[in-house]
C-alpha atoms as a PDB file:
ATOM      1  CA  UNK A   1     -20.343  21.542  45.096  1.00  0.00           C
ATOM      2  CA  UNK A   2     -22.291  22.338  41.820  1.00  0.00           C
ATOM      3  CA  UNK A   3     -18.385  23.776  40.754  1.00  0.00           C
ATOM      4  CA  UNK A   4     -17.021  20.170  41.346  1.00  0.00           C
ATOM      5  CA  UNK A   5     -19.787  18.647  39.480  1.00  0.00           C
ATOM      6  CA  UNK A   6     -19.632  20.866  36.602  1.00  0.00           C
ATOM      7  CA  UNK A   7     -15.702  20.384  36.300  1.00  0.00           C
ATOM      8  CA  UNK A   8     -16.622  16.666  36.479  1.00  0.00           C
ATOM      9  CA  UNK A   9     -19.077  16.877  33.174  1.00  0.00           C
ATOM     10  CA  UNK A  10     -16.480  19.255  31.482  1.00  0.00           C
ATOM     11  CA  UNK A  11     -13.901  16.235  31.494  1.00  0.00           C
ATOM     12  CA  UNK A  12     -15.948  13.625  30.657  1.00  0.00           C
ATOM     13  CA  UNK A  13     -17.388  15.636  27.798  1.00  0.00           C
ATOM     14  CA  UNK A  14     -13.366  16.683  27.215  1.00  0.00           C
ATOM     15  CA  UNK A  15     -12.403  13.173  27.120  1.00  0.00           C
ATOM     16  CA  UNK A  16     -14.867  12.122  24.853  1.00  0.00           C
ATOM     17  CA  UNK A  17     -14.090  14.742  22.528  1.00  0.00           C
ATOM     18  CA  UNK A  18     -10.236  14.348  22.549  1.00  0.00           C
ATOM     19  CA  UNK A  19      -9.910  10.365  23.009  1.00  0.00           C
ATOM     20  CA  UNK A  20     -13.194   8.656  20.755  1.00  0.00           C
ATOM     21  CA  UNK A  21     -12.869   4.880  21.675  1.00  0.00           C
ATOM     22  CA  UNK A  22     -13.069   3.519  17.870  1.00  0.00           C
ATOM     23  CA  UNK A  23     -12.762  -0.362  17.561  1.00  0.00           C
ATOM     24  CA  UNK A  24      -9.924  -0.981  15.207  1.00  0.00           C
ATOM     25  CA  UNK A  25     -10.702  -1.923  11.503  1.00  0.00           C
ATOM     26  CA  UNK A  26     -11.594  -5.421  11.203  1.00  0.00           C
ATOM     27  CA  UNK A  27      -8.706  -7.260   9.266  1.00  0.00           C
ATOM     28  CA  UNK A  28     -10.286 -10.025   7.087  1.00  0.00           C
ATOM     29  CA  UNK A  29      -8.636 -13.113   5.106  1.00  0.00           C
ATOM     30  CA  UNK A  30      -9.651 -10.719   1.979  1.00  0.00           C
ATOM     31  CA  UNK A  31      -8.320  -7.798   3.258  1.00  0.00           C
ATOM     32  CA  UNK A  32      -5.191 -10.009   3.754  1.00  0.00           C
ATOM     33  CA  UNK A  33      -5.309 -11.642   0.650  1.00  0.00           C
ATOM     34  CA  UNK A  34      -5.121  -8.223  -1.166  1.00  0.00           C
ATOM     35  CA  UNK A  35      -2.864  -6.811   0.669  1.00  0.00           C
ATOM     36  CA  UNK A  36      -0.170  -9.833   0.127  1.00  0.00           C
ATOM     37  CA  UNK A  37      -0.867  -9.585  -3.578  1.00  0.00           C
ATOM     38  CA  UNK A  38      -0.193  -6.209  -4.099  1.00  0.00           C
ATOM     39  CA  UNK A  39       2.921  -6.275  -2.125  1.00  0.00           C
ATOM     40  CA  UNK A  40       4.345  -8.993  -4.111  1.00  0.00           C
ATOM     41  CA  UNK A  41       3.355  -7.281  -7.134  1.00  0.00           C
ATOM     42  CA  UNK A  42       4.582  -4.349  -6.309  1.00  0.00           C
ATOM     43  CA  UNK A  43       8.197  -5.800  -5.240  1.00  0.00           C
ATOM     44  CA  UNK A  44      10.990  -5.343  -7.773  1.00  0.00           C
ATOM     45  CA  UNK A  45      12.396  -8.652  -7.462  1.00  0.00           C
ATOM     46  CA  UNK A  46       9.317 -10.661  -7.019  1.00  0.00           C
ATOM     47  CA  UNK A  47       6.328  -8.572  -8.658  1.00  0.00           C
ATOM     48  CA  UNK A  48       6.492 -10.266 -12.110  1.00  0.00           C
ATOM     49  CA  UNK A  49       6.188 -13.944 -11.016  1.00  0.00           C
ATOM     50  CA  UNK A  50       3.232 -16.020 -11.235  1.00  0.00           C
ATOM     51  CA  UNK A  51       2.597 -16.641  -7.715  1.00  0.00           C
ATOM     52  CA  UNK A  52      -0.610 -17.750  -6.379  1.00  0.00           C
ATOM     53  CA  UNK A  53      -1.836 -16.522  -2.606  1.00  0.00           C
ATOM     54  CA  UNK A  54      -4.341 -18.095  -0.718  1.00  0.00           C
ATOM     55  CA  UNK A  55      -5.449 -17.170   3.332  1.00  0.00           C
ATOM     56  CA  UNK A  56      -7.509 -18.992   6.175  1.00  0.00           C
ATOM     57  CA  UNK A  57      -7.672 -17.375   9.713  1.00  0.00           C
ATOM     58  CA  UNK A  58      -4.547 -14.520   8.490  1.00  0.00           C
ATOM     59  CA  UNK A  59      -2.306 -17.656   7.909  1.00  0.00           C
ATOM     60  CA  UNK A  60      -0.870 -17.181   4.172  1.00  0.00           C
ATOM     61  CA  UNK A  61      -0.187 -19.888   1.917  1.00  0.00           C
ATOM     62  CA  UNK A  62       1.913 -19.348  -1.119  1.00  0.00           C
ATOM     63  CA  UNK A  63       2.190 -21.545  -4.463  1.00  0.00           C
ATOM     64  CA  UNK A  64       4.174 -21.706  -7.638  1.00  0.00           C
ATOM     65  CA  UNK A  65       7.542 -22.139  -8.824  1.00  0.00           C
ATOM     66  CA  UNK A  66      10.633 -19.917  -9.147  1.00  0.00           C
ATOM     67  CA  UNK A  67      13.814 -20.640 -10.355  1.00  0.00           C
ATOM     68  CA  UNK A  68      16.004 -19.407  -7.325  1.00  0.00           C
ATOM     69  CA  UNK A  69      15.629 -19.926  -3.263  1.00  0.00           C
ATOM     70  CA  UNK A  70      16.263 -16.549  -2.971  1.00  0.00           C
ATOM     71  CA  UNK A  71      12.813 -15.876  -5.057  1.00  0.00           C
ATOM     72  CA  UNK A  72      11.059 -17.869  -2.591  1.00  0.00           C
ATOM     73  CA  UNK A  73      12.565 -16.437   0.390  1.00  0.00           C
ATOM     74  CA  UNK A  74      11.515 -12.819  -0.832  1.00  0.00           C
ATOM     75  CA  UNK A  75       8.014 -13.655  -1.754  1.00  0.00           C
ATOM     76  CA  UNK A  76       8.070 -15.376   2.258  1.00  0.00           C
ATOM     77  CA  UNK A  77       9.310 -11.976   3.755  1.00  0.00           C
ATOM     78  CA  UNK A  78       7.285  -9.883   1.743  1.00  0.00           C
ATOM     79  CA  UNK A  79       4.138 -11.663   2.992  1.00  0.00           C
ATOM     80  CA  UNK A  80       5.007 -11.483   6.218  1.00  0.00           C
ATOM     81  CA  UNK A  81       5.173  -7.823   6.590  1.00  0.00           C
ATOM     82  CA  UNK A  82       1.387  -7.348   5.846  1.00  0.00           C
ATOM     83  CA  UNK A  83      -0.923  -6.386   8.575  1.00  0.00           C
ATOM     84  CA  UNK A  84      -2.611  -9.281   9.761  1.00  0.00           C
ATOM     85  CA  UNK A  85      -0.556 -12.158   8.866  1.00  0.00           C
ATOM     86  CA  UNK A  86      -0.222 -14.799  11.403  1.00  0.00           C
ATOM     87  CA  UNK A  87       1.962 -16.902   9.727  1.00  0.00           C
ATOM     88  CA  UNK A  88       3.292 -17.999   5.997  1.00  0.00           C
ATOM     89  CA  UNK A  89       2.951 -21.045   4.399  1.00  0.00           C
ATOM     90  CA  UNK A  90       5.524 -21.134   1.955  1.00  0.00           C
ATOM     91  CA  UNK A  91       4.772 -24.091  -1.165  1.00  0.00           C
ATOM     92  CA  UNK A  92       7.007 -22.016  -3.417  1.00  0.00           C
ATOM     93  CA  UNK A  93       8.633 -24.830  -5.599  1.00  0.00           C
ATOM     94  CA  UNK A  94      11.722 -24.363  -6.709  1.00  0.00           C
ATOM     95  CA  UNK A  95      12.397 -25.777 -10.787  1.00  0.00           C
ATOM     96  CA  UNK A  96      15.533 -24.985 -12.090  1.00  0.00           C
ATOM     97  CA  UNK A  97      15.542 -24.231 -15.776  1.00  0.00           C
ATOM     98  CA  UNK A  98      16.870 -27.273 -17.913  1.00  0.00           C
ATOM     99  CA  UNK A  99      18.411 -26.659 -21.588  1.00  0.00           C
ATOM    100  CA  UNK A 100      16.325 -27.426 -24.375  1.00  0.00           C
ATOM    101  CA  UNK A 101      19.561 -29.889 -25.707  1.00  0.00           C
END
């Protein structure tokens, strides 16, 4: 009996060891706003525009203008591969450049 019980403490105090129950890091609009900025400005197509990123409750929003739909569609996808993102919000306008004629 006092064999069982003993084996019984050894793999609770095995379990506790091995498998720590640690509650996950908390993933705040901050931590999510940082996150989004430094992957777009760390992107090779879309790091050097002037985009502006703002998040409530993990849902992105991003603002400013590009000159191609494939700029905004990049700075979209980027976004939404950052931990924590719910969803995107993509104001991205696009201006086409106009000759100075």
């Amino acid at each position: 009996m006092h064999k069982i019980i003993l084996a019984a403490f050894l793999a609770l105090f095995l379990m506790q060891a091995v498998c720590p129950a640690k509650d996950p890091p908390q993933v705040t609009d901050d931590t999510i706003s940082d996150a989004v900025r430094v992957k777009l400005a760390s992107d090779q197509v879309v790091g050097v525009l002037p985009l502006q990123v703002t998040v409530k409750d993990g849902v992105v929003t991003l603002a400013g203008s590009v000159e191609q739909k494939s700029l905004k569609s990049r700075a979209e996808s980027v976004a939404k591969k950052v931990k924590g993102v719910k969803k995107v919000v993509n104001n991205i306008e696009i201006k086409t450049r106009t000759s100075g004629k």
